[in-house]
Protein backbone atom coordinates (compact mmCIF):
# COMPACT_ATOMS: atom_id res chain seq x y z
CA UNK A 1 3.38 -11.03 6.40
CA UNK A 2 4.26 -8.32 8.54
CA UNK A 3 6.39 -5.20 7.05
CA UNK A 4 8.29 -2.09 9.47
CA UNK A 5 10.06 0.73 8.67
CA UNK A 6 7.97 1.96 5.18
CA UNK A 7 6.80 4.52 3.99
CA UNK A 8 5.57 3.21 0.71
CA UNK A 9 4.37 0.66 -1.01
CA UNK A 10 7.31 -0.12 -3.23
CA UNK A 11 7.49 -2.42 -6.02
CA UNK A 12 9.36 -5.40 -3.52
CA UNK A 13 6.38 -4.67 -1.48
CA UNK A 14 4.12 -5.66 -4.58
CA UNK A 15 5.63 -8.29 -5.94
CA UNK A 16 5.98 -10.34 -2.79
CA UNK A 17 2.66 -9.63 -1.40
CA UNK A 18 -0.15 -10.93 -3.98
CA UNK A 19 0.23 -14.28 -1.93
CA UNK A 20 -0.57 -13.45 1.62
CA UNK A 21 -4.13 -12.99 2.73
CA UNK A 22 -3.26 -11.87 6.77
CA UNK A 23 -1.25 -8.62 6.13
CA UNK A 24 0.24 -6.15 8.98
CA UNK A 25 1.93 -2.89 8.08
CA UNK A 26 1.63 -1.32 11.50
CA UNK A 27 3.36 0.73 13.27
CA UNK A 28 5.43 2.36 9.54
CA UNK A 29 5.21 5.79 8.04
CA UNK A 30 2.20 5.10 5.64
CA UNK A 31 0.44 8.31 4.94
CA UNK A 32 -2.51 6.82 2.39
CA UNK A 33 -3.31 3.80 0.70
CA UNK A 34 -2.41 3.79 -2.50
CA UNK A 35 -1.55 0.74 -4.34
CA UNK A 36 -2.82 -1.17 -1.65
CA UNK A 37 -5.36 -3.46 -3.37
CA UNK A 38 -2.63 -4.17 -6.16
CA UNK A 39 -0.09 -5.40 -3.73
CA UNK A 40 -2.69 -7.40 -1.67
CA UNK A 41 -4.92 -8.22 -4.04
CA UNK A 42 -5.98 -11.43 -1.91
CA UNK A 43 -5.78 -9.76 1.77
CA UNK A 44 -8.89 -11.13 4.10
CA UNK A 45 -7.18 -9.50 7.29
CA UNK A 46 -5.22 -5.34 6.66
CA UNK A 47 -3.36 -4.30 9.99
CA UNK A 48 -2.75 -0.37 9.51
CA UNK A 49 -2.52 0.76 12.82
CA UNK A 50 -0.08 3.14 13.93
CA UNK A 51 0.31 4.75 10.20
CA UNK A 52 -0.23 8.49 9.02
CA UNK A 53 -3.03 7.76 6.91
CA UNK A 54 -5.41 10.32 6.76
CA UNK A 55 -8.37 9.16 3.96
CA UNK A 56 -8.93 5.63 2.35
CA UNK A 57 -8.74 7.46 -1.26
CA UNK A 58 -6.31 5.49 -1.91
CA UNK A 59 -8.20 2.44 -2.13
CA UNK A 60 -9.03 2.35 -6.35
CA UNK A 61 -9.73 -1.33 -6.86
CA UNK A 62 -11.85 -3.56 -4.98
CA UNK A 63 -10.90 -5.63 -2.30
CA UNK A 64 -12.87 -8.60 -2.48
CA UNK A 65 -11.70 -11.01 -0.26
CA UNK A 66 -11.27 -8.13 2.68
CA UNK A 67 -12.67 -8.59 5.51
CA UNK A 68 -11.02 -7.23 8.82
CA UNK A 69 -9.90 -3.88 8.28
CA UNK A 70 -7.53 -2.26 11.92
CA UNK A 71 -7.04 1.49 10.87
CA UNK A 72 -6.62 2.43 14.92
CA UNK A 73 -4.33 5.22 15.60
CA UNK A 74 -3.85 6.98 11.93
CA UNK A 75 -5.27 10.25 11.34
CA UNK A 76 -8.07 9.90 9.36
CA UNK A 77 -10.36 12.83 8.84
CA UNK A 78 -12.65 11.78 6.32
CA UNK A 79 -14.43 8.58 6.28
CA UNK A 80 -17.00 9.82 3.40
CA UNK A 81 -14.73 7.34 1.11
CA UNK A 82 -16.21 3.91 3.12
C-alpha cells in the first residue's frame, strides 16, 4: 500500500489499512505518528521517509509484527521514545 499527498492519518486511511503488512507513506506531510499502530495494526515493513516527523510519541500501542522501520529524512530530535 503506498499513500501521497497526507498529512494525516484519516479515518479512510484506517479503515483500509488493517490488511496490508508492507506499508509506504513517504514522501507526505506527516508530522508524528499518531494512530499509526491502529491503522496498521499488522505492518511488518513502515516506509516514513521524507515526512515531518519529529518524535515516535506517537506510537501508543504495540507493533508486534514490525519489523523494518525507514524513518530517513524526517526531523526527528528525540529518539529517547525507541
Amino acid at each position: 500500500m503506498e499513500l501521497a499527498s497526507i498529512a494525516a492519518l484519516g479515518d479512510a486511511v484506517i479503515l483500509q489499512g488493517a490488511q496490508y503488512t508492507d506499508v509506504s507513506l513517504a514522501f507526505n506531510r506527516l508530522p508524528n505518528l499518531t494512530g499509526i499502530a491502529a491503522a496498521f495494526p499488522r505492518v511488518v515493513t513502515l516506509v516514513l521517509d521524507n515526512n515531518s516527523i519529529t518524535s515516535l510519541a506517537g506510537i501508543t500501542s504495540p507493533m508486534p509484527e514490525l519489523k523494518t522501520l525507514w524513518l530517513n529524512n524526517n526531523q526527528l530530535t528525540d529518539l529517547e521514545e525507541v
